[in-house]
PDB file of N, CA and C in Angstrom:
ATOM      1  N   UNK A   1      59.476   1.144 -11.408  1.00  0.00           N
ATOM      2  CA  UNK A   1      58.688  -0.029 -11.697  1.00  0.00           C
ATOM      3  C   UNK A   1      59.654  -1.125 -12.101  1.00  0.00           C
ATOM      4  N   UNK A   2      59.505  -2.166 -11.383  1.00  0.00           N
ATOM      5  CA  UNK A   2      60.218  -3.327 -11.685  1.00  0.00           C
ATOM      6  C   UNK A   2      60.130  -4.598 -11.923  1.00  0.00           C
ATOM      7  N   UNK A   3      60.537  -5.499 -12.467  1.00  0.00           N
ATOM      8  CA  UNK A   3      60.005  -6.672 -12.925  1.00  0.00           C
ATOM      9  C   UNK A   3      58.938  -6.417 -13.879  1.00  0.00           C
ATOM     10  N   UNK A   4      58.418  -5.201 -14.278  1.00  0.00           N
ATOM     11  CA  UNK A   4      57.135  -5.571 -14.945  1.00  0.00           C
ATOM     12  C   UNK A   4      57.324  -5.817 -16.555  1.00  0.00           C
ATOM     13  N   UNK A   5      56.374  -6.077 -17.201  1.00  0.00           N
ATOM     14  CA  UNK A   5      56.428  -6.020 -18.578  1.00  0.00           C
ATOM     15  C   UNK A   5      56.468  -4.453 -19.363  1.00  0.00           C
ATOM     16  N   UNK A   6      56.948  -4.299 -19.927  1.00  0.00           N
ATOM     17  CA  UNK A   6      57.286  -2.735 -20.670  1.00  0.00           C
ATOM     18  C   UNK A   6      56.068  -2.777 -21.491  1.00  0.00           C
ATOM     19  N   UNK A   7      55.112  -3.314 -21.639  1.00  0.00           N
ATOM     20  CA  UNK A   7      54.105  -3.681 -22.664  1.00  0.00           C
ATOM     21  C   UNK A   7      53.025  -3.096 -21.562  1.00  0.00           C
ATOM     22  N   UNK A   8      52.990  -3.356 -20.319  1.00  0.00           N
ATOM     23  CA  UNK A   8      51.835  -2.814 -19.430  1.00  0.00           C
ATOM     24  C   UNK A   8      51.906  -1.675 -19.520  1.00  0.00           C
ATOM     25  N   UNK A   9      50.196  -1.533 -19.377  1.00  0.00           N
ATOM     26  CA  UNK A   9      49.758   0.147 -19.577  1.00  0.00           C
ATOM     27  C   UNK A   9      50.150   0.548 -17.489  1.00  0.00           C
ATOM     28  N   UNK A  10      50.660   1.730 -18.031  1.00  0.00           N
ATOM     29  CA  UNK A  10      51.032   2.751 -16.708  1.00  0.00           C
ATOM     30  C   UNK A  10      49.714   3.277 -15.989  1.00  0.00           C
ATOM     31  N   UNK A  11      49.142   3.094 -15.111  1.00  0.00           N
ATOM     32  CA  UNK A  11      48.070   3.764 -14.463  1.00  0.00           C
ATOM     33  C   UNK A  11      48.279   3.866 -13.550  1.00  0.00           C
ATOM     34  N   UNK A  12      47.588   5.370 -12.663  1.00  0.00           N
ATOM     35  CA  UNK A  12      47.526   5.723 -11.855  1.00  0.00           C
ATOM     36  C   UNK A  12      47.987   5.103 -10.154  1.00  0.00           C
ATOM     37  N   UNK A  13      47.645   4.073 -10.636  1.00  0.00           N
ATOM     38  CA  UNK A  13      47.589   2.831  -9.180  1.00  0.00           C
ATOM     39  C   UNK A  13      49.313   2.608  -9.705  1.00  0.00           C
ATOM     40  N   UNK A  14      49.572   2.069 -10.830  1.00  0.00           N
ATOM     41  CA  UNK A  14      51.059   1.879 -10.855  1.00  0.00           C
ATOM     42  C   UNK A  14      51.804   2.711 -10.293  1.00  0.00           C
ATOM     43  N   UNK A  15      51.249   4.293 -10.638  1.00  0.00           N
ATOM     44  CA  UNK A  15      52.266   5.302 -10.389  1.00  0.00           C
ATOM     45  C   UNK A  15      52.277   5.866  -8.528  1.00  0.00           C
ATOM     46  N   UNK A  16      51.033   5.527  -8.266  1.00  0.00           N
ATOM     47  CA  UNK A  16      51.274   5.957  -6.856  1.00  0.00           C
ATOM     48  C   UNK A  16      51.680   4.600  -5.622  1.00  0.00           C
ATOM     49  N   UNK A  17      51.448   3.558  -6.601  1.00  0.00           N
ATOM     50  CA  UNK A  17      52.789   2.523  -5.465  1.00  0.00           C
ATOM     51  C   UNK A  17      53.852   2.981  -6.188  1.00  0.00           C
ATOM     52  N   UNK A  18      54.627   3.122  -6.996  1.00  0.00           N
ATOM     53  CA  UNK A  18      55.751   3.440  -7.467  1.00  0.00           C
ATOM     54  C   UNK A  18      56.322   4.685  -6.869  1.00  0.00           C
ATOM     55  N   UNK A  19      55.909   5.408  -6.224  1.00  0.00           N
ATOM     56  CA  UNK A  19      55.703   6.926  -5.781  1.00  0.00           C
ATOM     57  C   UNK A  19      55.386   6.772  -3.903  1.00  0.00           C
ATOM     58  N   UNK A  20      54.732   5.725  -3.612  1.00  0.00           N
ATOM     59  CA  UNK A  20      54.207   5.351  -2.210  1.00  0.00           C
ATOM     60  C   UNK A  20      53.344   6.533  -1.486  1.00  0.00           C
ATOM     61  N   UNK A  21      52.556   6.635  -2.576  1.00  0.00           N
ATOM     62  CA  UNK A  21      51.087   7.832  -2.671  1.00  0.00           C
ATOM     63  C   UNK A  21      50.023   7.360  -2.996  1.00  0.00           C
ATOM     64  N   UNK A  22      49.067   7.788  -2.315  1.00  0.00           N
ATOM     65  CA  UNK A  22      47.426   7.146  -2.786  1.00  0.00           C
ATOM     66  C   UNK A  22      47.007   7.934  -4.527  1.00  0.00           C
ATOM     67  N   UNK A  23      46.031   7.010  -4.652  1.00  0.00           N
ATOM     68  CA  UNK A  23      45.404   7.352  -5.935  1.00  0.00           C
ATOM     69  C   UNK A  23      45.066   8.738  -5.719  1.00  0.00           C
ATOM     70  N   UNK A  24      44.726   9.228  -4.533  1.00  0.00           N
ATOM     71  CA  UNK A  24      43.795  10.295  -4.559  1.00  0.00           C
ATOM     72  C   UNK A  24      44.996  11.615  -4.920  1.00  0.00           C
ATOM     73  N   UNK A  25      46.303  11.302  -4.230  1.00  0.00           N
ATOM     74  CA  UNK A  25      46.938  12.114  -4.606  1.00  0.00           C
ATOM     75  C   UNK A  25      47.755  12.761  -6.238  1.00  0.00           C
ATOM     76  N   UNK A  26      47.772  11.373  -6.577  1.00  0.00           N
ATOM     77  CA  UNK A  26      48.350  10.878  -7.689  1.00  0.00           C
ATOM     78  C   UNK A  26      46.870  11.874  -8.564  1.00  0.00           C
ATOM     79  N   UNK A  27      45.795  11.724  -8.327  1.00  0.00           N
ATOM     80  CA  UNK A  27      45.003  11.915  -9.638  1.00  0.00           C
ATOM     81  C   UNK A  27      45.050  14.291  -9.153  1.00  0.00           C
ATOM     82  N   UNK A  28      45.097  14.265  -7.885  1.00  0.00           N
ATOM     83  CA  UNK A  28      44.826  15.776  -7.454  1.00  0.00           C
ATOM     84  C   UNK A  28      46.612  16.372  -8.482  1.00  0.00           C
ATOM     85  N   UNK A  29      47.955  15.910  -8.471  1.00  0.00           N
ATOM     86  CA  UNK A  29      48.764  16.114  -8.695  1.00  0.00           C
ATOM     87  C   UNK A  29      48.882  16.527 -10.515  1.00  0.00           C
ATOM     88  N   UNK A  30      48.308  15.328 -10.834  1.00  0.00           N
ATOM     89  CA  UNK A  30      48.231  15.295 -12.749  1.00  0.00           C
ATOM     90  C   UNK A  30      47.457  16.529 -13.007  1.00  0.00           C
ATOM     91  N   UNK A  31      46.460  16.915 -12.165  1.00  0.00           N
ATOM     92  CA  UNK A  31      45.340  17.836 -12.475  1.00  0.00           C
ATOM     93  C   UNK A  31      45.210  19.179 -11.921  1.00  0.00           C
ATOM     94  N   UNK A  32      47.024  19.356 -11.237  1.00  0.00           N
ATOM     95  CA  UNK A  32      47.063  20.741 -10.811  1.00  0.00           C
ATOM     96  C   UNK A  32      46.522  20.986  -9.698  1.00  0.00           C
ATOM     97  N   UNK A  33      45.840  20.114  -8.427  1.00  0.00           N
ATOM     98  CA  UNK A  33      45.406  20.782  -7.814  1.00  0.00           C
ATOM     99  C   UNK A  33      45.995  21.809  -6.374  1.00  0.00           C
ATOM    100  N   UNK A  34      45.667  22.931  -6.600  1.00  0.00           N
ATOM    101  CA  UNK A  34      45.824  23.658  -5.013  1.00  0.00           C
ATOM    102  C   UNK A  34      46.613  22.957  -4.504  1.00  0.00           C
ATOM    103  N   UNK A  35      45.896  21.873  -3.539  1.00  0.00           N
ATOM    104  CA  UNK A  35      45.986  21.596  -2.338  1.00  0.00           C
ATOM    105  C   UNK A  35      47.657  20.404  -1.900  1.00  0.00           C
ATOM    106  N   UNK A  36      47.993  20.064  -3.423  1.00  0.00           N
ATOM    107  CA  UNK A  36      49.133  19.165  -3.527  1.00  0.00           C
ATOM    108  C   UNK A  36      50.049  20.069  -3.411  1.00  0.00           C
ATOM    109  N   UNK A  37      51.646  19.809  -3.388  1.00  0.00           N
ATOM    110  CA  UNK A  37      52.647  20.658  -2.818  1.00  0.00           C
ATOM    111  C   UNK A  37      52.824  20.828  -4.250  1.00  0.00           C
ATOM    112  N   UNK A  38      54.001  21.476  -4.378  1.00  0.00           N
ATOM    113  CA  UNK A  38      54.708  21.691  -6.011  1.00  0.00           C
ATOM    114  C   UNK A  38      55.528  20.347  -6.261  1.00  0.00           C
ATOM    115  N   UNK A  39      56.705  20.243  -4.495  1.00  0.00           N
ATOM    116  CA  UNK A  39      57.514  19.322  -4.671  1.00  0.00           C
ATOM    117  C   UNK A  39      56.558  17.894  -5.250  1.00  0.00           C
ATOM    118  N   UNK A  40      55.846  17.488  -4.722  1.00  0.00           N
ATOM    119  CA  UNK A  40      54.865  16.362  -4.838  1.00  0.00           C
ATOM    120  C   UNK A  40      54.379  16.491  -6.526  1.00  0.00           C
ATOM    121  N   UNK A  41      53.979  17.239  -6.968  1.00  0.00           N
ATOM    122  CA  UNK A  41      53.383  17.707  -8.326  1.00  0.00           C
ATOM    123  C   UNK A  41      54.423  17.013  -9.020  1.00  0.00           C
ATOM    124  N   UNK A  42      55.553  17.517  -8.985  1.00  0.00           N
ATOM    125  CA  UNK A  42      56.866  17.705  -9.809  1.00  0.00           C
ATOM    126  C   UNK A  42      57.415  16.188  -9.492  1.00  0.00           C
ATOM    127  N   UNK A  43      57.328  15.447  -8.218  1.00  0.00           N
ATOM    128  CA  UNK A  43      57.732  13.450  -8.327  1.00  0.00           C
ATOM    129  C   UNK A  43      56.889  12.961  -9.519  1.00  0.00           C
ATOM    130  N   UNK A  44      55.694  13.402  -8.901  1.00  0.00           N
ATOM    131  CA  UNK A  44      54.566  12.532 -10.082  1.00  0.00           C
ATOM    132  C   UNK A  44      54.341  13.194 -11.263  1.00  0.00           C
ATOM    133  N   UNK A  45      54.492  14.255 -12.138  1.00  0.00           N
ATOM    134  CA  UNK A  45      54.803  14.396 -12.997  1.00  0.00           C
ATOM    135  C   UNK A  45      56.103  13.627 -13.590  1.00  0.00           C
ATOM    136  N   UNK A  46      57.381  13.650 -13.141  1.00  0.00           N
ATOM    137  CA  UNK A  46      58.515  13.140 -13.836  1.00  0.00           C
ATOM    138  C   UNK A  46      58.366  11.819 -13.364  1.00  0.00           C
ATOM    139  N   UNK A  47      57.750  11.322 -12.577  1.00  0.00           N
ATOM    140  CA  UNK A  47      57.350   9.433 -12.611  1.00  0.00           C
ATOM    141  C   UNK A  47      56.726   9.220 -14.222  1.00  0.00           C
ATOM    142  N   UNK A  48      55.722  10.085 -14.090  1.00  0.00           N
ATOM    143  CA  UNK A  48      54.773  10.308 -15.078  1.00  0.00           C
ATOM    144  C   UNK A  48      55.106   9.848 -16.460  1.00  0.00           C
ATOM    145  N   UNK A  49      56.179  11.374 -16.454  1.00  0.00           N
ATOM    146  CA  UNK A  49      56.829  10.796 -17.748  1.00  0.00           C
ATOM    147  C   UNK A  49      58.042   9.816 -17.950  1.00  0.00           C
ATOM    148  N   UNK A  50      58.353   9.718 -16.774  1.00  0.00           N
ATOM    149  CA  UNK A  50      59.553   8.152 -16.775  1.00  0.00           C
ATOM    150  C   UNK A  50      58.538   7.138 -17.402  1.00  0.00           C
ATOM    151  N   UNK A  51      57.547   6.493 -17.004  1.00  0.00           N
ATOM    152  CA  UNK A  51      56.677   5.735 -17.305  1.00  0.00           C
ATOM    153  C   UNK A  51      55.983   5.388 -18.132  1.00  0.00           C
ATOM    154  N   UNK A  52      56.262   6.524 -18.757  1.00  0.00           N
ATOM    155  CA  UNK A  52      55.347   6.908 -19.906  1.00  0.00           C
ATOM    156  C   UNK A  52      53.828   6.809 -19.482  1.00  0.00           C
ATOM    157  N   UNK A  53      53.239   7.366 -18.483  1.00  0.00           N
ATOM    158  CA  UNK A  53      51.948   7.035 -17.939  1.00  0.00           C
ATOM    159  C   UNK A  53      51.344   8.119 -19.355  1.00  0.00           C
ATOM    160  N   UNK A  54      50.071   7.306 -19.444  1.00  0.00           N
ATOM    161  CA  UNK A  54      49.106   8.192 -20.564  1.00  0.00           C
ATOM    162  C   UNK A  54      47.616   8.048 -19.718  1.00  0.00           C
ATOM    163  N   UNK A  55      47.145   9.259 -19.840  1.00  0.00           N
ATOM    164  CA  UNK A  55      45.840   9.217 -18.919  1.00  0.00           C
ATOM    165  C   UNK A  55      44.628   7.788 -19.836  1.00  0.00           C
ATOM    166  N   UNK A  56      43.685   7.402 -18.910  1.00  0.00           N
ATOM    167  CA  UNK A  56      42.707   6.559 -19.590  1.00  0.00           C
ATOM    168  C   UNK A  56      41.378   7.598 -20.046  1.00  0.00           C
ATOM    169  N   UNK A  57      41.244   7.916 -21.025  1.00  0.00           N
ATOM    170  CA  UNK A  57      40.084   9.024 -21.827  1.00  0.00           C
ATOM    171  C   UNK A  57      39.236   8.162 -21.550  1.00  0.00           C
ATOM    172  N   UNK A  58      38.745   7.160 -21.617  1.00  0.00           N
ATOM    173  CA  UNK A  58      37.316   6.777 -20.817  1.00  0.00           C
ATOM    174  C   UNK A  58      37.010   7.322 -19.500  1.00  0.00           C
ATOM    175  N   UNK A  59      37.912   7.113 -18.284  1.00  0.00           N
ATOM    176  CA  UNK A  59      38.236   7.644 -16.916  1.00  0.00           C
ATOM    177  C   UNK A  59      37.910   8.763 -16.966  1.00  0.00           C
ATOM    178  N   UNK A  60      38.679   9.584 -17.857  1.00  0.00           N
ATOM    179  CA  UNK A  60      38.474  11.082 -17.297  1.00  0.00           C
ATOM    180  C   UNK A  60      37.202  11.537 -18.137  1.00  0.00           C
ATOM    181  N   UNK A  61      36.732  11.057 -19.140  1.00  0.00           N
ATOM    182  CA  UNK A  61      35.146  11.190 -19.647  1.00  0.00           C
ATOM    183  C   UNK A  61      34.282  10.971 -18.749  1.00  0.00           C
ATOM    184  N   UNK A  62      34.511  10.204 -17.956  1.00  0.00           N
ATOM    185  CA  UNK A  62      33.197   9.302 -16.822  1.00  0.00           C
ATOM    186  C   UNK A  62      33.261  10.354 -15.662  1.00  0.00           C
ATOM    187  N   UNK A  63      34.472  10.675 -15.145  1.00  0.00           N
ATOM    188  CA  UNK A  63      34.478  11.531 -14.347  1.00  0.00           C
ATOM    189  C   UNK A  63      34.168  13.249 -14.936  1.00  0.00           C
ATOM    190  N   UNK A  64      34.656  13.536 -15.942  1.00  0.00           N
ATOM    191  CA  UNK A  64      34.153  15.209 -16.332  1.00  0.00           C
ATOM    192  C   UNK A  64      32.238  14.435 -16.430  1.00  0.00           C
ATOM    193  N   UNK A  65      31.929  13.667 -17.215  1.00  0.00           N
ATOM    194  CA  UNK A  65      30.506  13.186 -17.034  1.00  0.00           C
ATOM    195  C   UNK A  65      30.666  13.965 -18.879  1.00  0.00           C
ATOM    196  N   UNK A  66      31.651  14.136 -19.851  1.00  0.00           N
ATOM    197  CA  UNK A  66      31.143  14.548 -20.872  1.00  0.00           C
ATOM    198  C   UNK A  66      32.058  13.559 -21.723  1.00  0.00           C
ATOM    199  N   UNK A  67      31.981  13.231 -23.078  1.00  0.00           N
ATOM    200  CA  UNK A  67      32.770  12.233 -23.739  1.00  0.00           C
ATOM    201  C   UNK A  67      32.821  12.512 -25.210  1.00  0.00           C
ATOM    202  N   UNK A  68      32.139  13.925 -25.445  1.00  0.00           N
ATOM    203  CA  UNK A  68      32.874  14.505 -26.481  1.00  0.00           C
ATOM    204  C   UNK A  68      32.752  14.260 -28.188  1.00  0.00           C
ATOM    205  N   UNK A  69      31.752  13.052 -28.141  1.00  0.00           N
ATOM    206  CA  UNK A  69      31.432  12.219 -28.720  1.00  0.00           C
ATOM    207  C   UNK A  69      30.346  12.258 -29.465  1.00  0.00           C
ATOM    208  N   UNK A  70      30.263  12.688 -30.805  1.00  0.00           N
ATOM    209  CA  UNK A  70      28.959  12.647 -31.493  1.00  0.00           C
ATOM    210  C   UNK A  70      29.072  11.629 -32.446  1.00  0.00           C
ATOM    211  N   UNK A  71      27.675  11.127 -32.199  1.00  0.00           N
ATOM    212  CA  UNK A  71      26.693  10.166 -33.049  1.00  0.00           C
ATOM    213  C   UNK A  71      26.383  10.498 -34.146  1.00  0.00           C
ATOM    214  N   UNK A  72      26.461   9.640 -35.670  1.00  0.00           N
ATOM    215  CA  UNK A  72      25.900  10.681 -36.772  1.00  0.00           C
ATOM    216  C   UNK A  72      25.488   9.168 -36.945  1.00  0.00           C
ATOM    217  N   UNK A  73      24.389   8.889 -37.420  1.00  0.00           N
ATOM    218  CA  UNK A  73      23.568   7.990 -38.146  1.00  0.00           C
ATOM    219  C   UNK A  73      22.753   8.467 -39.455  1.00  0.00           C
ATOM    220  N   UNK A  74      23.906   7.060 -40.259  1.00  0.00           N
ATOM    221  CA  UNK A  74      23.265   7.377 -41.770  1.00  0.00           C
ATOM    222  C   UNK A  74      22.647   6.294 -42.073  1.00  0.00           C
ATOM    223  N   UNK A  75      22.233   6.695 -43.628  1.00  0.00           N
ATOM    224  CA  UNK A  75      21.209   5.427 -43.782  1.00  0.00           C
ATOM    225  C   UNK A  75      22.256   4.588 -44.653  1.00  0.00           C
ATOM    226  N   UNK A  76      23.249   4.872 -45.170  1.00  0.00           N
ATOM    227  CA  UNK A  76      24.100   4.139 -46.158  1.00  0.00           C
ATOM    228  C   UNK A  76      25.417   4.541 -46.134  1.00  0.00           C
ATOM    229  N   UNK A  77      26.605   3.632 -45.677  1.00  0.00           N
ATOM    230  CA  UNK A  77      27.513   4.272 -45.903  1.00  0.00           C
ATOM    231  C   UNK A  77      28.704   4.377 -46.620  1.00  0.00           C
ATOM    232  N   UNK A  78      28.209   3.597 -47.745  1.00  0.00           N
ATOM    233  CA  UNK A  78      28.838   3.447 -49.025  1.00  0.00           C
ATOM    234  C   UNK A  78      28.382   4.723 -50.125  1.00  0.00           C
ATOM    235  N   UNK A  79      27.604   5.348 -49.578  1.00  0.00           N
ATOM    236  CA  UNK A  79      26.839   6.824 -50.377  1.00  0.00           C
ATOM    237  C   UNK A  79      28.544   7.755 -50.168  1.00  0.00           C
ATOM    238  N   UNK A  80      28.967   8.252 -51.130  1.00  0.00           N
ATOM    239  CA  UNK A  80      29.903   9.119 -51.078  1.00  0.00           C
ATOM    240  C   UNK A  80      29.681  10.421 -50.298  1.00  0.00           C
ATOM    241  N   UNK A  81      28.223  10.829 -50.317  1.00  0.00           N
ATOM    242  CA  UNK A  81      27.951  11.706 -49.793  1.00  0.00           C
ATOM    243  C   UNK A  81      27.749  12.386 -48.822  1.00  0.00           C
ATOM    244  N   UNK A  82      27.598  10.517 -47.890  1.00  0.00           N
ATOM    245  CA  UNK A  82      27.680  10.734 -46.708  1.00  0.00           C
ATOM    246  C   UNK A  82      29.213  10.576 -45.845  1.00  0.00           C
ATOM    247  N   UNK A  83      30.036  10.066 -46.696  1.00  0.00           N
ATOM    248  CA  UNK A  83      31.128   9.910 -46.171  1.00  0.00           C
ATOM    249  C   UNK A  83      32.007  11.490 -46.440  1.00  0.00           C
ATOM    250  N   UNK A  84      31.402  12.552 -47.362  1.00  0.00           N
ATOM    251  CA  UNK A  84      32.164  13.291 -47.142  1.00  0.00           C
ATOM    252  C   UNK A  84      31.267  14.383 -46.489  1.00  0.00           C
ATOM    253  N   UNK A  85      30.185  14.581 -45.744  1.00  0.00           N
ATOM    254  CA  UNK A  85      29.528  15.074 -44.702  1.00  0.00           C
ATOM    255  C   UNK A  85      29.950  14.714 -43.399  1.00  0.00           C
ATOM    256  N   UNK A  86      30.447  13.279 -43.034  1.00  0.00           N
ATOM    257  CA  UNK A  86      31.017  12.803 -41.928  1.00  0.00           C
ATOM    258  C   UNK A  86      32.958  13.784 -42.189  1.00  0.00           C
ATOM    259  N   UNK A  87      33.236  13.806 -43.181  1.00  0.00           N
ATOM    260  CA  UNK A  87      34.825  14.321 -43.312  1.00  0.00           C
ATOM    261  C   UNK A  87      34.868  15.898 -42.911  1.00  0.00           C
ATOM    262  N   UNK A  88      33.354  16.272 -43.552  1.00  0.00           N
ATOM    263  CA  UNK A  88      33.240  17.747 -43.284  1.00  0.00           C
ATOM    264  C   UNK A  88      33.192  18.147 -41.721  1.00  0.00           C
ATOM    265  N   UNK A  89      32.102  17.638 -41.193  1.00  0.00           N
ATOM    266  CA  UNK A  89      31.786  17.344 -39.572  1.00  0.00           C
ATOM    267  C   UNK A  89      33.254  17.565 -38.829  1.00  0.00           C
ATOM    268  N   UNK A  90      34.245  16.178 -39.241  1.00  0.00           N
ATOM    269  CA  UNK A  90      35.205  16.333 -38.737  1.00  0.00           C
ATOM    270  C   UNK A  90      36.385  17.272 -38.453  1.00  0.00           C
ATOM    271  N   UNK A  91      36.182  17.774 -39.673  1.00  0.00           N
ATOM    272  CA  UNK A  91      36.876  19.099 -39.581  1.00  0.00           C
ATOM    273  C   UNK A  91      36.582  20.026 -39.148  1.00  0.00           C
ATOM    274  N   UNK A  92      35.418  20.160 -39.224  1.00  0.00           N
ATOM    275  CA  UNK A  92      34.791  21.493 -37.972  1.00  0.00           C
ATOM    276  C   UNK A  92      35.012  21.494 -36.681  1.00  0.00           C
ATOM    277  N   UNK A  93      34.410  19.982 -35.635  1.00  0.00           N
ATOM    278  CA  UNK A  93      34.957  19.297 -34.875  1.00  0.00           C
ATOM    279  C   UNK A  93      36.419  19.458 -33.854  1.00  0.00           C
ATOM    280  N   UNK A  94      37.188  18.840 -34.871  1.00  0.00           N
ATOM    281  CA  UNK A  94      38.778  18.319 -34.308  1.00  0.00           C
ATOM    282  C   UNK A  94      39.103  19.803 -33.916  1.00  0.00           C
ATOM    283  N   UNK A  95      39.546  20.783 -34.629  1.00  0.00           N
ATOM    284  CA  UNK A  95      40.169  21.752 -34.375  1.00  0.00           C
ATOM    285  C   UNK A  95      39.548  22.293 -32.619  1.00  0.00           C
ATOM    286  N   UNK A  96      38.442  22.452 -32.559  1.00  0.00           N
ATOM    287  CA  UNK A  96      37.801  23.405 -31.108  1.00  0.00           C
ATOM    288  C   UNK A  96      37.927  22.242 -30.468  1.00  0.00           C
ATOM    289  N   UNK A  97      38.034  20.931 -30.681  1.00  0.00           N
ATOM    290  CA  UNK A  97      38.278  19.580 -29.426  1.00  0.00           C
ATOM    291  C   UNK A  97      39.818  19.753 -29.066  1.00  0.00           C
ATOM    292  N   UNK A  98      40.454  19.947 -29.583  1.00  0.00           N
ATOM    293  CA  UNK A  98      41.688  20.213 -29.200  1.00  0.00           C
ATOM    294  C   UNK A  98      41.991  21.218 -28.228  1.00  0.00           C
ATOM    295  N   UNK A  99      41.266  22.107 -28.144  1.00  0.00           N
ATOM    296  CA  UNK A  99      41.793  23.662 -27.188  1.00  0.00           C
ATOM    297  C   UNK A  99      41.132  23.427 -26.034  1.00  0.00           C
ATOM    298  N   UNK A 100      40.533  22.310 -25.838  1.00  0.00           N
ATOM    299  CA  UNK A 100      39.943  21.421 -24.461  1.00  0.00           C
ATOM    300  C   UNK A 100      41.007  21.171 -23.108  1.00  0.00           C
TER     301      UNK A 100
END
């Protein structure tokens, strides 16, 4: 990547003109699939991390169709009580979101 700003986010489209590969390959490669070679896997992986490409978690939420994401609605949230029911939550939470 050249000329660009070091401040731009790396995406997919960056990495497969940078690579002179379609998106489609670029996204089958990040995600292991079958049907990509190893050699091919292994450009766009180490583009990947030359680039510092970081996936977009909205993107891949929209596409799995799940976002992982729970809603807790309180009635007050200056109540201590509820702020440490939301702390509790979280800790139950984070740990099994991780092994995702």
């Amino acid at each position: 990547m050249t000329g660009g700003n070091k401040n731009d986010k790396v995406n997919m489209k960056t990495l497969a003109k940078e690579l002179n590969l379609s998106t489609a390959t670029i996204s089958k490669a990040l995600r292991d699939s079958y049907d990509i070679s190893p050699e091919t896997k292994l450009r766009v992986m180490e583009a990947a991390r030359r680039l510092n490409y970081v996936p977009n978690a909205y993107a891949s939420s929209l596409r799995k169709q799940s976002s992982n994401t729970i809603a807790i609605i309180i009635p007050e949230i200056a109540d201590s009580f509820f702020s440490q029911a939301i702390n509790g939550i979280e800790s139950i939470v984070a740990p099994k979101n991780t092994m995702r």
